[in-house]
N, C-alpha and C. Protein backbone atom coordinates (compact mmCIF):
# COMPACT_ATOMS: atom_id res chain seq x y z
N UNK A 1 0.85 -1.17 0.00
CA UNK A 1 0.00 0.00 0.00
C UNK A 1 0.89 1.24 0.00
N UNK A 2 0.41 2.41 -1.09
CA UNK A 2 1.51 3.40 -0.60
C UNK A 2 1.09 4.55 0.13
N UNK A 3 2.05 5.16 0.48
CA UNK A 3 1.96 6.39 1.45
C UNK A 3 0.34 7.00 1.34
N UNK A 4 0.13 7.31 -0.21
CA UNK A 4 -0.99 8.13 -0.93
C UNK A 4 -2.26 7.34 -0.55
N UNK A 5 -2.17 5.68 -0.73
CA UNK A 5 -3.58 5.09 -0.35
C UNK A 5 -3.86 5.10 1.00
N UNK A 6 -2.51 5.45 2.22
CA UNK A 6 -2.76 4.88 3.46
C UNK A 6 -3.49 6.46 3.90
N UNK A 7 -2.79 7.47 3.18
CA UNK A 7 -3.46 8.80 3.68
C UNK A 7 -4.88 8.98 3.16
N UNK A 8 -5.26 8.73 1.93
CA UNK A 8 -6.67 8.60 1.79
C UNK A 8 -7.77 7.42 2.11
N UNK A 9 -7.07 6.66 2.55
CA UNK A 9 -7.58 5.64 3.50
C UNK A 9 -8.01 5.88 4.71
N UNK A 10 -7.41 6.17 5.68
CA UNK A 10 -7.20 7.32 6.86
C UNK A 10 -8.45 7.86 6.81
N UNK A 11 -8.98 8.85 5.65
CA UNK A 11 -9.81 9.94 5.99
C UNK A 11 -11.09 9.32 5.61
N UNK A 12 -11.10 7.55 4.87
CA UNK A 12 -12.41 7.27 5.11
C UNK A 12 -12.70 5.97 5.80
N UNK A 13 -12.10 5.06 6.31
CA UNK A 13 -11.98 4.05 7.66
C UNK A 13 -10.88 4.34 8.72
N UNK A 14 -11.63 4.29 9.68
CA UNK A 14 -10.89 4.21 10.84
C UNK A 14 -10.47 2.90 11.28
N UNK A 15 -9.82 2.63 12.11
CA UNK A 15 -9.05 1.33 12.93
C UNK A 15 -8.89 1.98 14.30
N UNK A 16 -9.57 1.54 15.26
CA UNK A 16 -9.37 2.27 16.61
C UNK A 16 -9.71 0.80 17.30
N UNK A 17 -9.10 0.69 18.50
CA UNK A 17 -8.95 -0.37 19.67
C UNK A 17 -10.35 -0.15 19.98
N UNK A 18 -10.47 1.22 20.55
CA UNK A 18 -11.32 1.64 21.49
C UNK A 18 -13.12 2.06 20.96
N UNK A 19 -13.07 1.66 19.37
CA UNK A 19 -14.23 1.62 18.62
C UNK A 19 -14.27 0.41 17.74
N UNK A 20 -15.50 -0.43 18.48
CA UNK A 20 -15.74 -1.61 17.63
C UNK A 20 -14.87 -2.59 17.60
N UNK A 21 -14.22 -2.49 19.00
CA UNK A 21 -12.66 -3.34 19.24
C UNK A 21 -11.40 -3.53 18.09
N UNK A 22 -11.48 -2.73 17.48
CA UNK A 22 -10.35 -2.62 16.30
C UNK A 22 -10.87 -2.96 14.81
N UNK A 23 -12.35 -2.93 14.75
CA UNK A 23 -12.83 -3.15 13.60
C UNK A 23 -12.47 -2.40 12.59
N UNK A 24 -12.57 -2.30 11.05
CA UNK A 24 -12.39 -1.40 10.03
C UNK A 24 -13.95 -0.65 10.26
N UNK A 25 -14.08 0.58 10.75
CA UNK A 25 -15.47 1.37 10.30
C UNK A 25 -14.81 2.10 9.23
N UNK A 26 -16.70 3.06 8.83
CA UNK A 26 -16.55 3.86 8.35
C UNK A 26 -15.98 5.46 9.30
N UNK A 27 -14.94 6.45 8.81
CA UNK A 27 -14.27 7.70 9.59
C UNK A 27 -15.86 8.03 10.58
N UNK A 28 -15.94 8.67 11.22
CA UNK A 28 -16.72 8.73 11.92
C UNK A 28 -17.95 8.39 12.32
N UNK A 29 -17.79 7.02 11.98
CA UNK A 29 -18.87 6.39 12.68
C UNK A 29 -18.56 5.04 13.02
N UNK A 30 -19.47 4.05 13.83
CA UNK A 30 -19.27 2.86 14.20
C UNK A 30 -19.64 1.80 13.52
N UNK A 31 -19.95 1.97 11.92
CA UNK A 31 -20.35 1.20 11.10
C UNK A 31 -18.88 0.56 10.59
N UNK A 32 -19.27 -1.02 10.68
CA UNK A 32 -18.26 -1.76 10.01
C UNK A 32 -18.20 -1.54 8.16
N UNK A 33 -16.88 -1.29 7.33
CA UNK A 33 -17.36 -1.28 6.42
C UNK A 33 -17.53 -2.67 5.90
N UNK A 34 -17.20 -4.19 6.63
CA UNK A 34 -17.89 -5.33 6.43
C UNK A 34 -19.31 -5.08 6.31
N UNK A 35 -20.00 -4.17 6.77
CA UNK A 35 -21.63 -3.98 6.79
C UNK A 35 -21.83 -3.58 5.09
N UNK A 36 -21.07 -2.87 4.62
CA UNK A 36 -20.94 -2.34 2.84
C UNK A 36 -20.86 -3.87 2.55
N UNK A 37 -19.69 -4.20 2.50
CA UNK A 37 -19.61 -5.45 2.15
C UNK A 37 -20.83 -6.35 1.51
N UNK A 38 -20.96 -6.56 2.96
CA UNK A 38 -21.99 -7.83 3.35
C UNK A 38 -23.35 -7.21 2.67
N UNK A 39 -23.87 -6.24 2.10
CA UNK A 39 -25.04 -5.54 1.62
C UNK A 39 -24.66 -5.83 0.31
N UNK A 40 -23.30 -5.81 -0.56
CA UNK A 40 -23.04 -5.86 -1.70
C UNK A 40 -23.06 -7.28 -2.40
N UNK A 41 -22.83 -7.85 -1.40
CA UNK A 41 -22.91 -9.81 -1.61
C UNK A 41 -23.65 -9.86 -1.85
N UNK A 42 -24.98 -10.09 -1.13
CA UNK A 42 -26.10 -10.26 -0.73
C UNK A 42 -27.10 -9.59 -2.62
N UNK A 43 -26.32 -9.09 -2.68
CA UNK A 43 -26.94 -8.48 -4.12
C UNK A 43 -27.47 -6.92 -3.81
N UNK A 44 -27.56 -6.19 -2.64
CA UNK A 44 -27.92 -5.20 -2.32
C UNK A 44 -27.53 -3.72 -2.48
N UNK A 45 -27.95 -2.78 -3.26
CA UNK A 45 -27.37 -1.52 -3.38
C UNK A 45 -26.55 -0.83 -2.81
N UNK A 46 -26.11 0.50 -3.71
CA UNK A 46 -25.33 1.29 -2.52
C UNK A 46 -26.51 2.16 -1.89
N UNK A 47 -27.27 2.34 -2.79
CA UNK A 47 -28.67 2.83 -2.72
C UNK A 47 -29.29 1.80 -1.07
N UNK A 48 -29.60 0.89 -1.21
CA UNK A 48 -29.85 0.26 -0.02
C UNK A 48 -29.10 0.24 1.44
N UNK A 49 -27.87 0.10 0.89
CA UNK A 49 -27.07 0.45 2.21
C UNK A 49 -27.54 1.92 2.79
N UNK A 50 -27.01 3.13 2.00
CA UNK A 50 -27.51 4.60 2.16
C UNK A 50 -28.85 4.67 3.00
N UNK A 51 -30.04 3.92 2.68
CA UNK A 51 -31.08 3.89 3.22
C UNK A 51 -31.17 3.40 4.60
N UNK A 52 -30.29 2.22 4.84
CA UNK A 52 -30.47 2.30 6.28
C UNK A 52 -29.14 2.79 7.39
N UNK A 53 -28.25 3.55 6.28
CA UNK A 53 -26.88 4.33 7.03
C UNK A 53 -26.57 5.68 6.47
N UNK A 54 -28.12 6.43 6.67
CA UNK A 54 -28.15 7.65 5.57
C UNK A 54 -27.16 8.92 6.24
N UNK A 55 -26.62 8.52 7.42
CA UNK A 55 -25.39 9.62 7.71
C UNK A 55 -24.29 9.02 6.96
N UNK A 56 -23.79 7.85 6.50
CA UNK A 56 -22.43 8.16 5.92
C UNK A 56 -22.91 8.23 4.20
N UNK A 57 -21.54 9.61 3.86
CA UNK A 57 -21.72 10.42 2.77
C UNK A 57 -21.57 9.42 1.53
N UNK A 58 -22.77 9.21 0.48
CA UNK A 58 -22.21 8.71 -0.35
C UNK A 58 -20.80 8.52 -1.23
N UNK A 59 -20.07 9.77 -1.40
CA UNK A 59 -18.71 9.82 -1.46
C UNK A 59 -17.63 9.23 -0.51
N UNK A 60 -18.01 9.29 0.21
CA UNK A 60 -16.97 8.41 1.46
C UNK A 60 -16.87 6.56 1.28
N UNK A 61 -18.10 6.29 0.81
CA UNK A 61 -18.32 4.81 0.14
C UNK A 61 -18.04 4.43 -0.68
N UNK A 62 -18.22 5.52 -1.73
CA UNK A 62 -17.64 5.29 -3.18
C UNK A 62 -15.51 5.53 -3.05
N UNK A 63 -15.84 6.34 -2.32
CA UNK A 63 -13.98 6.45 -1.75
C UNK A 63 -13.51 5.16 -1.70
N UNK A 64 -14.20 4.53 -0.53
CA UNK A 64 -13.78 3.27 0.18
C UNK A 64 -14.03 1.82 -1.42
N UNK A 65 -14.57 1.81 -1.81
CA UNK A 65 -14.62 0.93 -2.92
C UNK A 65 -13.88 1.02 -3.81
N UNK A 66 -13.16 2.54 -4.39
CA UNK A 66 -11.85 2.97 -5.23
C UNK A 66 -10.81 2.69 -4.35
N UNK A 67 -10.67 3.03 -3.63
CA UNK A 67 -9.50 2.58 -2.54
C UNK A 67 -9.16 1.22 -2.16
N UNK A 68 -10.18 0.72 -2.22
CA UNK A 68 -10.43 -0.99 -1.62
C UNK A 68 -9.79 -1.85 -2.86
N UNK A 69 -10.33 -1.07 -4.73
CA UNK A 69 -10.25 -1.58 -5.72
C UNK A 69 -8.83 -1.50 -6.22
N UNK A 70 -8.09 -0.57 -5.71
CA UNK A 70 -6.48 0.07 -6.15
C UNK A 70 -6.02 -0.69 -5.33
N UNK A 71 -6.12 -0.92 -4.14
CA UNK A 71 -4.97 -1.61 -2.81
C UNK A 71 -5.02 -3.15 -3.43
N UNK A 72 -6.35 -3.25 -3.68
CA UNK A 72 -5.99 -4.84 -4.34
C UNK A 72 -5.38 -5.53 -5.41
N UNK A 73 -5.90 -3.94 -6.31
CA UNK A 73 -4.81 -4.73 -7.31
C UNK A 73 -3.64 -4.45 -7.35
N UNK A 74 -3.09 -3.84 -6.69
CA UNK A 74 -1.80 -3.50 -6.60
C UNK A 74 -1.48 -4.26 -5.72
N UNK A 75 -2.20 -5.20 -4.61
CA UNK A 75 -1.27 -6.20 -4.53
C UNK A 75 -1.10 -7.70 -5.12
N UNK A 76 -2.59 -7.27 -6.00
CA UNK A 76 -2.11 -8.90 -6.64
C UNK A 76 -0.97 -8.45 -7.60
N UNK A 77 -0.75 -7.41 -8.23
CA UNK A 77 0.55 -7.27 -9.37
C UNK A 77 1.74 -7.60 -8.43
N UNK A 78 1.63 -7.23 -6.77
CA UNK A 78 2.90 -7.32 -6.23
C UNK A 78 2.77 -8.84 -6.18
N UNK A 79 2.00 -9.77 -6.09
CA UNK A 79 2.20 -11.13 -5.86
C UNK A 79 2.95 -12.17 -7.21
N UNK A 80 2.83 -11.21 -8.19
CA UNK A 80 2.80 -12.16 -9.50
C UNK A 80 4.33 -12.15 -10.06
């Protein structure tokens, strides 16, 4: 991961001991972004998620899914 993903990473999941016992949330709040996740499996919108987590900013989700989508592939290129 580089410097650039860990700083814009930063400003949209947190990692705190002391919230959600060290879970990945979303930056200010106590939502796991496993909860995105697990809504997206399932076959479920971003639209649906939004509806029942209408404080976090649609941009902050769409962040976290570009971010989520770059870290990965950049490390499967580092694996190959």
């Amino acid at each position: 991961m580089t410097v650039e993903q860990k700083t814009s990473l930063a400003a949209v999941v947190t990692i705190d001991q002391e919230t959600m016992h060290g879970i990945p949330c979303f930056a200010g709040t106590r939502i796991p972004v496993q909860t995105l996740i697990d809504f997206l499996e399932t076959g479920e919108s971003i639209d649906d998620f939004l509806a029942v987590y209408p404080y976090i900013p649609r941009q902050q989700i769409l962040a976290f899914l570009e971010l989520s989508r770059d870290i990965t592939i950049d490390q499967l290129t580092c694996a190959s």
